[in-house]
Protein backbone atom coordinates (compact mmCIF):
# COMPACT_ATOMS: atom_id res chain seq x y z
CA UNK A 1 -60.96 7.97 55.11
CA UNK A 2 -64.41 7.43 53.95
CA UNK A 3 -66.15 6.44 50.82
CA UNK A 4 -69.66 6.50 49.96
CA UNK A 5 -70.62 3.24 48.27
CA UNK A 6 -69.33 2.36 45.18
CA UNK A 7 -68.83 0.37 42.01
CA UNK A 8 -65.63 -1.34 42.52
CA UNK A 9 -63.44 0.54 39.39
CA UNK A 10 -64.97 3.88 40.57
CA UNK A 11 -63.42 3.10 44.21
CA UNK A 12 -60.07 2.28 42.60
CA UNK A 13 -59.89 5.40 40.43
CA UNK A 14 -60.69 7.06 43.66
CA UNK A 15 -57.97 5.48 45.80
CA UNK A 16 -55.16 5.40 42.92
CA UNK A 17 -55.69 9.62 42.96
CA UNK A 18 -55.38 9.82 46.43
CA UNK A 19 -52.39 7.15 46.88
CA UNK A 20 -50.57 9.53 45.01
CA UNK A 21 -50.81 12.07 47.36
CA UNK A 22 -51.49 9.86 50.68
CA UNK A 23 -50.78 6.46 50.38
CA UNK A 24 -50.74 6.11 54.16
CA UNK A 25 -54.32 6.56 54.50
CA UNK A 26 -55.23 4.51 51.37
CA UNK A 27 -52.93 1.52 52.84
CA UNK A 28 -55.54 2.23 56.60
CA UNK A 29 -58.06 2.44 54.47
CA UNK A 30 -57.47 -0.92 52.74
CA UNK A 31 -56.63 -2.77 55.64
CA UNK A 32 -59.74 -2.64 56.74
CA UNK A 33 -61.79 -3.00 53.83
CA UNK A 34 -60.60 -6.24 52.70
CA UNK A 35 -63.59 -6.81 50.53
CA UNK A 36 -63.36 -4.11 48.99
CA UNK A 37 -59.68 -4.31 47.67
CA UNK A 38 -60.44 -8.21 46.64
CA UNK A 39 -63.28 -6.50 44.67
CA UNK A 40 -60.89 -3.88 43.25
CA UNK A 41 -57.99 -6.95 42.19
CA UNK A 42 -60.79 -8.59 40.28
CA UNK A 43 -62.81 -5.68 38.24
CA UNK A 44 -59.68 -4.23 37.06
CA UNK A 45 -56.31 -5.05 37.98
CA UNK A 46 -54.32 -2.53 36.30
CA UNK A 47 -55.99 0.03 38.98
CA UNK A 48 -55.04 -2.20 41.72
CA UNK A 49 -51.56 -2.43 40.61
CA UNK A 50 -51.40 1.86 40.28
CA UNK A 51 -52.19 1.62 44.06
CA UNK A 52 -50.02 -0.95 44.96
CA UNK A 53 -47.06 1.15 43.14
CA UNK A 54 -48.04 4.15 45.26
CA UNK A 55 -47.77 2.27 48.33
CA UNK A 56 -44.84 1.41 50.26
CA UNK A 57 -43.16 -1.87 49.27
CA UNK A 58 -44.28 -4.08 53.14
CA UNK A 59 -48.22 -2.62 52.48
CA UNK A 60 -48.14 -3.95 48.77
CA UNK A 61 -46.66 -7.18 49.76
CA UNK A 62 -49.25 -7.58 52.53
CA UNK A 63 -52.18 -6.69 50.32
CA UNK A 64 -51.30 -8.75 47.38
CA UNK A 65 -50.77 -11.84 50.11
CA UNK A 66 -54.40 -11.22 50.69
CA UNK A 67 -55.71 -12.45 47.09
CA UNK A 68 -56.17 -15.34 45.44
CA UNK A 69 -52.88 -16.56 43.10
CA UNK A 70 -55.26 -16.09 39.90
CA UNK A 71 -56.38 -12.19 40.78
CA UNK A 72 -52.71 -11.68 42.23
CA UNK A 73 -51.18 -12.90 39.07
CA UNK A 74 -53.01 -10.56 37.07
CA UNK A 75 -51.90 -7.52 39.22
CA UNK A 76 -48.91 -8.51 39.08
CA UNK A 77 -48.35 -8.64 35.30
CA UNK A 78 -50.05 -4.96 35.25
CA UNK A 79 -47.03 -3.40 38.02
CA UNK A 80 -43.89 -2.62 36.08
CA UNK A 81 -41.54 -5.08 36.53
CA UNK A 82 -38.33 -4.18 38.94
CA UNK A 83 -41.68 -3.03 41.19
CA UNK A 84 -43.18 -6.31 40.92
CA UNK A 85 -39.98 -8.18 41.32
CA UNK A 86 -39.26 -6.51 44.78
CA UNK A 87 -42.95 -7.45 45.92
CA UNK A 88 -42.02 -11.18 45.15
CA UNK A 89 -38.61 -11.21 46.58
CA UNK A 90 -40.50 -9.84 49.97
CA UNK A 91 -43.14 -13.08 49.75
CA UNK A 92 -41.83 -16.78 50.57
CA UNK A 93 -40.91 -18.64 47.37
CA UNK A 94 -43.84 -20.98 47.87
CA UNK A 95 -46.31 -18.04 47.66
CA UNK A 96 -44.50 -16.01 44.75
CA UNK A 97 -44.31 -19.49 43.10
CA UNK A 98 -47.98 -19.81 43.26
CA UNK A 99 -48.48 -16.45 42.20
CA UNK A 100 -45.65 -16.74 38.76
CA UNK A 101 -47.33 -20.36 37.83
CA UNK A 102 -51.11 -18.74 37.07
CA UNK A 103 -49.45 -16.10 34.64
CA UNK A 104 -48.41 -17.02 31.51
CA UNK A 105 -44.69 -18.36 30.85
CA UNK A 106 -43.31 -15.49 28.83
CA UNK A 107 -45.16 -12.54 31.48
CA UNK A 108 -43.72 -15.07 34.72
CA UNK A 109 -40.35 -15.01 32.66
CA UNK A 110 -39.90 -11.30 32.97
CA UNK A 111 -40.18 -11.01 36.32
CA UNK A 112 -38.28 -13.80 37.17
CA UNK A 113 -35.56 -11.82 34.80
CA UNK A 114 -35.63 -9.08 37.31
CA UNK A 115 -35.57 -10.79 40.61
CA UNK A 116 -32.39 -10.91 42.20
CA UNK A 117 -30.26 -14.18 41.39
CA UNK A 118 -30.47 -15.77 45.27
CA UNK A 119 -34.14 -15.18 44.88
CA UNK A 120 -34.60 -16.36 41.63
CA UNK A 121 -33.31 -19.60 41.80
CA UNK A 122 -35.29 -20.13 45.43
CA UNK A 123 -38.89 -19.10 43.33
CA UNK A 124 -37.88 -21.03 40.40
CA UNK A 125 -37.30 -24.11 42.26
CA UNK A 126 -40.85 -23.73 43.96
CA UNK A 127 -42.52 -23.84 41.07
CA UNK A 128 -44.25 -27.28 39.22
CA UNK A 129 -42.27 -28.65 37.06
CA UNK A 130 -43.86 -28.17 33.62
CA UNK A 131 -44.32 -24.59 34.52
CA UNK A 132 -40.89 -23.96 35.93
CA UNK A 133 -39.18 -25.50 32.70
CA UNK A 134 -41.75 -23.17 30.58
CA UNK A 135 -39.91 -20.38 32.75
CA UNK A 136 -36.28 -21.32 32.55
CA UNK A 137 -36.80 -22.04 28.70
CA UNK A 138 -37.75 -18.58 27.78
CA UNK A 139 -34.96 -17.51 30.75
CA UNK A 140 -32.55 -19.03 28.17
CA UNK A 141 -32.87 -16.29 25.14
CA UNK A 142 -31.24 -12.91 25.28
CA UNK A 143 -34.10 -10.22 26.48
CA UNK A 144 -34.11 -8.59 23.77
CA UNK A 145 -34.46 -11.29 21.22
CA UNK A 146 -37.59 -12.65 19.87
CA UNK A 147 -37.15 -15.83 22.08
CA UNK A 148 -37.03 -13.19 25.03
CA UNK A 149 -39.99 -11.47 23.58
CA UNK A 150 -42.61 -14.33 22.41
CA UNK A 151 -45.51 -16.65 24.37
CA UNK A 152 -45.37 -19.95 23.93
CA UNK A 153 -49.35 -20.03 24.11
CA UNK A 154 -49.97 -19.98 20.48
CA UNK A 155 -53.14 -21.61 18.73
CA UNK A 156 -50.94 -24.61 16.74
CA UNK A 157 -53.05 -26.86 14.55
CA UNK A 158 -51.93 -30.22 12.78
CA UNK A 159 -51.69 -30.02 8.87
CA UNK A 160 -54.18 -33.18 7.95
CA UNK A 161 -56.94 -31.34 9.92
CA UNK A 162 -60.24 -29.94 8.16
CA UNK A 163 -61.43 -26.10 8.52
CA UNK A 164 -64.69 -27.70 10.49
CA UNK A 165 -62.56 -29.88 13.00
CA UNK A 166 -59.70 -26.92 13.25
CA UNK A 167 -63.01 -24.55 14.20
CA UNK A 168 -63.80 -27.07 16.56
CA UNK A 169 -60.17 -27.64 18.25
CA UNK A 170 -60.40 -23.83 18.54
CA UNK A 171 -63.32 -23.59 20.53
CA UNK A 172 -61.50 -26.33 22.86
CA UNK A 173 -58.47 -23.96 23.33
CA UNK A 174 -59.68 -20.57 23.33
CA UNK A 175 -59.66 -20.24 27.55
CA UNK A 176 -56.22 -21.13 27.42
CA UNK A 177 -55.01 -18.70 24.75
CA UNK A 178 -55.05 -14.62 25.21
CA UNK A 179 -54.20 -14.32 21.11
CA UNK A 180 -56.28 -15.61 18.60
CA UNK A 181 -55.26 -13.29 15.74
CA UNK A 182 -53.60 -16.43 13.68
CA UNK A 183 -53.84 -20.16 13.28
CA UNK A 184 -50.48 -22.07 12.53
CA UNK A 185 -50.32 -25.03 10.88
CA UNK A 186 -47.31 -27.82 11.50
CA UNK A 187 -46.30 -30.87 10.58
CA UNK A 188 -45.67 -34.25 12.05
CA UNK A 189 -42.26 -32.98 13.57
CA UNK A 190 -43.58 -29.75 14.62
CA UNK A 191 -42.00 -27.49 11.64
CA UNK A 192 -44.44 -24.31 10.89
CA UNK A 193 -45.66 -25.27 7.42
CA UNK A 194 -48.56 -22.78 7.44
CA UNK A 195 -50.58 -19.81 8.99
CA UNK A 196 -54.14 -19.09 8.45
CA UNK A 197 -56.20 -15.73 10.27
CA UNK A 198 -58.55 -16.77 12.47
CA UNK A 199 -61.08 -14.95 9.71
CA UNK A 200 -59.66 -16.79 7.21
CA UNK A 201 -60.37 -19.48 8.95
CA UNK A 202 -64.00 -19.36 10.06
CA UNK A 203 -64.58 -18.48 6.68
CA UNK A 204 -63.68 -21.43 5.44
CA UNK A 205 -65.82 -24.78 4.45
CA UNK A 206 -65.80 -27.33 7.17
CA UNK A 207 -64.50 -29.72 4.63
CA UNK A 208 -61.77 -27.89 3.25
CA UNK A 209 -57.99 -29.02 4.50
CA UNK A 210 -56.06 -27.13 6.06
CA UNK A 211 -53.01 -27.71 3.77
CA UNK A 212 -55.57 -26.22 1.12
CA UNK A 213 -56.51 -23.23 3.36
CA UNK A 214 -53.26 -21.89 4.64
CA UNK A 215 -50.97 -19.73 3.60
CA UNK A 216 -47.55 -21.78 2.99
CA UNK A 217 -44.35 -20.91 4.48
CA UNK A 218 -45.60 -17.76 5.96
CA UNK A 219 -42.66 -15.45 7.50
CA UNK A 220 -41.49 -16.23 10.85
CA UNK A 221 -38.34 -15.10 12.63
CA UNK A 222 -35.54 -16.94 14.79
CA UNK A 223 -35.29 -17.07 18.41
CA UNK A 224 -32.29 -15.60 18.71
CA UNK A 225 -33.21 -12.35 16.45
CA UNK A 226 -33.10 -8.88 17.77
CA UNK A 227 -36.04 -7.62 18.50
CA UNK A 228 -35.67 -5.05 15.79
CA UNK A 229 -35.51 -7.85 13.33
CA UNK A 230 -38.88 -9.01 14.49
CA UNK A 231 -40.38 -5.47 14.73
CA UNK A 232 -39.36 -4.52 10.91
CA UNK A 233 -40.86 -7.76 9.65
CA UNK A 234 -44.21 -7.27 11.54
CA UNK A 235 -44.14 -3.78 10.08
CA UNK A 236 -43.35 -5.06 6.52
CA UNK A 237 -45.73 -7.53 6.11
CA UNK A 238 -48.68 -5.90 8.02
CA UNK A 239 -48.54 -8.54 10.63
CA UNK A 240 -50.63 -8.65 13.93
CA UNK A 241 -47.82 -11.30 15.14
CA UNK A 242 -44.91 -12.65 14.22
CA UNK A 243 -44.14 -16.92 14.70
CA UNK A 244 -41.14 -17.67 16.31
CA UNK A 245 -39.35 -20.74 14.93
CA UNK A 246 -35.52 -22.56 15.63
CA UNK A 247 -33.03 -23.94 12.81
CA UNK A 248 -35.36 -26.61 12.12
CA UNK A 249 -38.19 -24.39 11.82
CA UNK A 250 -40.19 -25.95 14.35
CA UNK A 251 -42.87 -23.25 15.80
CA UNK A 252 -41.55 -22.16 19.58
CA UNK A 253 -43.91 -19.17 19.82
CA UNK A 254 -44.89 -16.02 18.47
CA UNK A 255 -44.30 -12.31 19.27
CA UNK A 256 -47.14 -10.53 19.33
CA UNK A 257 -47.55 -6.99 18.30
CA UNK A 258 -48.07 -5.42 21.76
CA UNK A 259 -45.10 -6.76 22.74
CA UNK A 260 -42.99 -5.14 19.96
CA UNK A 261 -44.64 -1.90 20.46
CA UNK A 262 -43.56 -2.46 24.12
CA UNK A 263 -40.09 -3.33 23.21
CA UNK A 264 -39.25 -0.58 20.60
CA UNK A 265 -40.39 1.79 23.63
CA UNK A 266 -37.93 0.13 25.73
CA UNK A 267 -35.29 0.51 22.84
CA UNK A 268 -35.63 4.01 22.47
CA UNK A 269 -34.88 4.63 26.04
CA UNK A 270 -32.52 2.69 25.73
CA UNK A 271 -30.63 4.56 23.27
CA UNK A 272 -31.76 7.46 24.88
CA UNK A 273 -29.62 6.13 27.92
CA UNK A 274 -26.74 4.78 26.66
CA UNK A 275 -26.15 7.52 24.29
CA UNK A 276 -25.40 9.76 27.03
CA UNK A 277 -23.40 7.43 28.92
CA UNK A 278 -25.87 5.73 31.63
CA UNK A 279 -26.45 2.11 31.67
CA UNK A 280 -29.22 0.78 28.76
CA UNK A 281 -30.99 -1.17 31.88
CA UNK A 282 -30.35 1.16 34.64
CA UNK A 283 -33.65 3.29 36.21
CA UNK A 284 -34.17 5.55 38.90
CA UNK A 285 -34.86 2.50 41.02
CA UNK A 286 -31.04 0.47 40.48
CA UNK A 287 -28.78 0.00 43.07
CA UNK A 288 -26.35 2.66 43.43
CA UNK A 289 -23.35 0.82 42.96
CA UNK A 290 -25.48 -0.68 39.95
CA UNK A 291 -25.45 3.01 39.00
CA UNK A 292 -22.09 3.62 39.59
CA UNK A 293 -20.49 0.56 37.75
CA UNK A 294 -22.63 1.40 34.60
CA UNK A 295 -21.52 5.13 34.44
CA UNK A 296 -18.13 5.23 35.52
CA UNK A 297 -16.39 3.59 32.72
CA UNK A 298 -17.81 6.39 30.50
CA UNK A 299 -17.62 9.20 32.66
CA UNK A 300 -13.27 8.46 32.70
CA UNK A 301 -13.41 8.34 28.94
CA UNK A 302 -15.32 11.86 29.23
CA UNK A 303 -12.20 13.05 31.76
CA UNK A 304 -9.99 11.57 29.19
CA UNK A 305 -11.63 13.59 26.07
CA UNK A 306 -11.42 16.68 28.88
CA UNK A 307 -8.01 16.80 29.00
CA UNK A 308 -7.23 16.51 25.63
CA UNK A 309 -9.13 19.90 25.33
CA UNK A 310 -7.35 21.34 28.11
CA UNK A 311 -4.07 20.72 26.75
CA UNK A 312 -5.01 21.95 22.95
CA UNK A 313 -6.20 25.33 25.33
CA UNK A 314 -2.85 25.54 26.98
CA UNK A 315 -0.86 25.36 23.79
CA UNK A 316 -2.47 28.23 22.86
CA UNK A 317 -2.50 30.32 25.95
CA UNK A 318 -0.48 33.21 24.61
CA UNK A 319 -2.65 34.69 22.46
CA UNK A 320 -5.24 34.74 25.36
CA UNK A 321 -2.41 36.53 26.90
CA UNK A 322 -2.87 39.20 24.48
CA UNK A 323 -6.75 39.10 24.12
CA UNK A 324 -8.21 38.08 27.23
CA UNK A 325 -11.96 38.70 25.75
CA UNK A 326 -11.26 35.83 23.43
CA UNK A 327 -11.62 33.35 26.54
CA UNK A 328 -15.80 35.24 26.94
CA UNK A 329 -16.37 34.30 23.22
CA UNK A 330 -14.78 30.55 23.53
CA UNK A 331 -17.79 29.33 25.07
CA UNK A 332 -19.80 30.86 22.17
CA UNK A 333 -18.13 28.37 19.39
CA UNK A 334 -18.54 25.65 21.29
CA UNK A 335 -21.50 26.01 22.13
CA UNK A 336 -23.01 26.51 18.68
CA UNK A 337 -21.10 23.39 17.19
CA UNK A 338 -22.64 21.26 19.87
CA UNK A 339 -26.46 22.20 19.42
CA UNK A 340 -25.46 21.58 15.41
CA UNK A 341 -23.79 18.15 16.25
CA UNK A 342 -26.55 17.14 18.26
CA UNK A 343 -29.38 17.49 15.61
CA UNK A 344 -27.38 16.11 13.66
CA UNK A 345 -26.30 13.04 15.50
CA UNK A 346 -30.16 13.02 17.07
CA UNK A 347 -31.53 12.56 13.21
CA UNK A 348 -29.17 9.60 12.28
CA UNK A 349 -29.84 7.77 15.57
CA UNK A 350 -33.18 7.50 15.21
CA UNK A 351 -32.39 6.92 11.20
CA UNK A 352 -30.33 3.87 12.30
CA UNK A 353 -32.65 2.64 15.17
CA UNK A 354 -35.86 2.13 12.47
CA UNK A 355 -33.35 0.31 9.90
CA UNK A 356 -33.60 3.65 7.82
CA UNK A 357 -29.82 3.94 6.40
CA UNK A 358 -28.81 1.49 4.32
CA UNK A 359 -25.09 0.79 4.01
CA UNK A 360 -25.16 1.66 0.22
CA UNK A 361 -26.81 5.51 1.28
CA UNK A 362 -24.45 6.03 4.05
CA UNK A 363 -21.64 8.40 1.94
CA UNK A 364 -24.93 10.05 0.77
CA UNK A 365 -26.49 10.68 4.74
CA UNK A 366 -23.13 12.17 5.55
CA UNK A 367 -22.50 14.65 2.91
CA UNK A 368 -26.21 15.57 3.42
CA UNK A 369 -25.73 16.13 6.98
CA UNK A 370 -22.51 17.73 6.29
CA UNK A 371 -23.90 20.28 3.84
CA UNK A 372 -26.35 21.34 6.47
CA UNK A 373 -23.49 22.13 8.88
CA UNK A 374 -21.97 24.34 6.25
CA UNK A 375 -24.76 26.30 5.69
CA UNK A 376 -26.48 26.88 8.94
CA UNK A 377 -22.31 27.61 9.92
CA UNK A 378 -21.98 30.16 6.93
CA UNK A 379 -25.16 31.70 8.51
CA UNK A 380 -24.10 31.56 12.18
CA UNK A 381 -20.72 32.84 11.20
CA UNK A 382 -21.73 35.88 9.58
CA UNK A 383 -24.51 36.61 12.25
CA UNK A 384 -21.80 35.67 15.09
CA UNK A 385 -19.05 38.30 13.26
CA UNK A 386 -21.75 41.24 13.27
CA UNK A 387 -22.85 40.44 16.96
CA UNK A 388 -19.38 39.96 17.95
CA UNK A 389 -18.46 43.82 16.36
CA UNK A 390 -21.55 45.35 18.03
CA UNK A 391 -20.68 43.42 21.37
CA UNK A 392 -17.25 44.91 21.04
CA UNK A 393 -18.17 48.49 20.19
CA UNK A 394 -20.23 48.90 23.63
CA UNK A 395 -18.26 50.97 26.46
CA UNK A 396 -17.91 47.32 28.34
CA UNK A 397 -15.24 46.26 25.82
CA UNK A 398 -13.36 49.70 25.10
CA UNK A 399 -9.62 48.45 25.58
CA UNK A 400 -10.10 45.39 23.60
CA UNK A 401 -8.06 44.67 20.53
CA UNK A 402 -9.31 45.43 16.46
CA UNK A 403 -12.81 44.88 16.92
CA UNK A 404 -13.21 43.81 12.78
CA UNK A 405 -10.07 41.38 13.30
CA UNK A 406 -11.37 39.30 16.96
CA UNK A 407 -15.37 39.31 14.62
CA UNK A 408 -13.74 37.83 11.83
CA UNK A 409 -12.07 34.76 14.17
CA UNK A 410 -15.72 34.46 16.07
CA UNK A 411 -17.18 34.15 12.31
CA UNK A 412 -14.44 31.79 10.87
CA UNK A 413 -14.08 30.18 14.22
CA UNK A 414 -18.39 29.53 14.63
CA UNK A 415 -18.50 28.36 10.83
CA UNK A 416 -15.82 25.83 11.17
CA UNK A 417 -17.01 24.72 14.06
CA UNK A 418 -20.76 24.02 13.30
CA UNK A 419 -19.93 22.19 9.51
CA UNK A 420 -17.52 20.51 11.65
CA UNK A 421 -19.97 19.47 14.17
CA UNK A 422 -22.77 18.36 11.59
CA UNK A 423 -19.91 16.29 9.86
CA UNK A 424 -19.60 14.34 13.06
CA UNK A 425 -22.40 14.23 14.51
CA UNK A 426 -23.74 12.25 11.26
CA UNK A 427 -20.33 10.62 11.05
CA UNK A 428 -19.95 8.86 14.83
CA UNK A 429 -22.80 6.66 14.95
CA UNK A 430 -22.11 5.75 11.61
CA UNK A 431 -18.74 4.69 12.32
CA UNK A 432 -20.03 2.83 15.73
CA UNK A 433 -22.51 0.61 13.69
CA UNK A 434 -19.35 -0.30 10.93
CA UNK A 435 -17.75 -1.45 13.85
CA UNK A 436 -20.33 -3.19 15.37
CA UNK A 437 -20.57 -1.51 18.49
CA UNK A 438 -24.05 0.05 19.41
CA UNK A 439 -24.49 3.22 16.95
CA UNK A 440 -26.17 5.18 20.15
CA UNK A 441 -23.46 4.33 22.48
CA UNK A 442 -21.53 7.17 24.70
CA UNK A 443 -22.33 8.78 20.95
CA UNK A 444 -22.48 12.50 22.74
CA UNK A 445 -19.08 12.32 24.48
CA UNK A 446 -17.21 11.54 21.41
CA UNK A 447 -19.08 14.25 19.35
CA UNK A 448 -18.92 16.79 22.83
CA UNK A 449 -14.82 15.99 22.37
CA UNK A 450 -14.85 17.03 19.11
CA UNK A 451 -16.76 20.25 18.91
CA UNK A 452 -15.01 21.13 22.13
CA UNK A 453 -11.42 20.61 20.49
CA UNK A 454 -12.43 22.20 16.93
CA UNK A 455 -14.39 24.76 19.46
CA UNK A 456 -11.78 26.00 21.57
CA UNK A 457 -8.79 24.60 20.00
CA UNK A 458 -9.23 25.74 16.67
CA UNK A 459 -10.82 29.55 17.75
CA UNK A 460 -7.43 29.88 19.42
CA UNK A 461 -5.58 28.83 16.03
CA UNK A 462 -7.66 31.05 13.91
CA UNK A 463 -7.44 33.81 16.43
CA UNK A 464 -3.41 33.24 16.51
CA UNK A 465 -3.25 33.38 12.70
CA UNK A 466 -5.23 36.71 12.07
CA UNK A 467 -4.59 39.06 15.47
């Protein structure tokens, strides 16, 4: 593989396209072109870490061994984590140590979060001390908290200072900090007492006091709070972060805004996941037994739920018996109550995951919900009846029963089904969050059990009633 010289970020670009296709030959290729991949780490890292994730796990290991901790460090933080992790797990905890102490705490905390414990504790325990307590203390929140979420670089300013000598501090601190979107102002014991803007601040007459400058008692969340908690109050108050304080108020960090962004993402796949039964942390790359452990525990509910169906079928095998057709259309009213239950369920999901239903509104959200199951089922019904009696008037279906009688149960059958299906779908997650259980969780099997029974349980009632 050859390359006609270069800038360094237009050789990346180059080799993260063809990685894709043959990482083999970009691994040759920057083997022996050590220059040139140092040059690469150090004009842009987030290319460096697309080519690392397109190369086998021993080539990236060897490559990123080849930098310097600083330019490693900042690869590193640009490869998605459980990637990342496995690249420091293959490195000796001395060098991976090196690597996690030039990043900053809360980005080295991550990773460390996704290493496997026996490594983890071996890295950890390489590290210098002020930089491996940094670590464990962020280690210590939930990951999805705003402890879990903040930095602990923030730009923290005493209250008796001046705007001129706060300016000044500032300019003494800015290479250390990667956020200079707010000032905040504590006291002698460390308590958050004030925030400025870093315009605000500029702005400002050198003599002026910061007391008299700040904003007072400016919002700020716990360390333990959800990360949704943290999210709805940046939204609120148009904030570009968010301080992060403990009972006593004193300032721990701050959550910035690209982190929330980042985390809301991670929520919605989240929910995504778990509402169809997979594991809220699990990716393509866990462990199959990982997998396996995650999954299963739903997956017997699901059999569960299954043969409750099957045995509301087999009570009702004789009329079946009589009609065999009835067991082609089945499929039909099941089918249309769980497309109906899923919008509906989809809608109050993502309702409940921006904070959009208050506990007041949610009587109102379910007769809404449930009034567009009615309808769209009085519409599907009738459409479902008139299909059904030109389906059933074709030679295919000749010896069948009363063609107007077996419509009528498709269109009673379909319309009870799909209000039936909206009512639940609205009702399920609703019901998870009152009992404080995750309103996305397993949400689909519990609605697919109920459209299923209502589908094929109560088509065979209707059908028993009226043929």
């Amino acid at each position: 593989m050859k390359l006609r010289p270069r800038r360094p970020r237009e050789v990346a670009q180059l080799l993260r396209r063809r990685a894709r296709t043959a990482p083999r030959e970009v691994e040759e290729y920057l083997d022996t072109h050590a220059e040139e991949w140092t040059a690469i780490a150090e004009a842009d890292p987030h290319d460096a870490a697309d080519i690392l994730e397109e190369l086998g796990e021993d080539a990236a290991t060897d490559l990123l061994a080849e930098l310097d901790p600083d330019d490693a460090a900042e690869v590193l933080e640009e490869m998605q984590d459980y990637l990342a992790a496995d690249i420091l797990e293959e490195l000796d905890p001395e060098t991976a140590a090196d690597f996690l102490q030039e990043m900053p705490a809360d980005e080295a905390a991550d990773l460390v979060a996704a290493l496997e414990p026996e490594a983890r504790e071996g890295i950890l325990e390489a590290m210098d001390d002020p930089a491996e307590a940094d670590v464990r203390r962020l280690l210590a929140y939930p990951p999805d908290s705003a402890g879990g979420l903040m930095t602990t670089e923030v730009a923290k300013l005493p209250v008796g200072m001046t705007a001129g000598e706060a300016i000044e501090r500032v300019r003494q601190i800015n290479e250390e900090l990667e956020d200079l979107s707010y000032v905040y102002i504590t006291d002698d014991e460390d308590r958050l007492v004030g925030v400025l803007s870093f315009r605000e601040l500029v702005f400002n007459r050198p003599g002026v006091g910061l007391e008299e400058a700040m904003i007072p008692n400016p919002v700020a969340v716990s360390a333990y709070a959800d990360r949704e908690e943290a999210a709805d109050l940046t939204q609120r108050y148009h904030l570009f972060s968010i301080p992060v304080v403990d009972d006593q108020r004193r300032l721990l960090g701050m959550v910035t805004n690209d982190e929330l962004i980042e985390a809301i993402q991670s929520e919605a796949s989240e929910d995504f996941a778990v509402a169809t039964g997979a594991g809220a942390r699990e990716t393509v790359f866990t462990a199959a037994l990982g997998s396996v452990r995650m999954r299963f525990p739903w997956l017997s509910l699901n059999l569960v739920m299954a043969l409750v169906v099957a045995y509301a079928i087999e009570q009702q095998t004789g009329v079946i018996s009589r009609e065999p057709v009835l067991a082609a259309l089945m499929p039909i009213i099941a089918t249309l109550g769980g497309n109906g239950g899923f919008q509906s369920l989809a809608v109050v999901i993502r309702s409940l995951a921006t904070d959009d239903i208050p506990r007041s509104q949610v009587v109102q959200v379910i007769g809404r919900q449930f009034s567009v199951g009615l309808i769209n089922g009085l519409i599907l019904g009738v459409l479902a009846g008139i299909l059904t009696m030109f389906l059933l008037g074709t030679d295919v279906f000749a010896s069948v029963g009363p063609p107007i009688e077996i419509a009528a149960v498709v269109a009673l059958a379909a319309f009870g089904n799909v209000a039936v299906a909206g009512l639940a779908g609205a009702s399920i997650p609703l019901i998870l969050r009152k009992l404080g259980a995750d309103p996305a969780q397993a949400s689909s099997i519990f609605l697919t059990m109920v459209t299923d029974l209502v589908g094929f349980g109560g088509f065979l009632l209707v059908a028993a009633a009226l043929l």
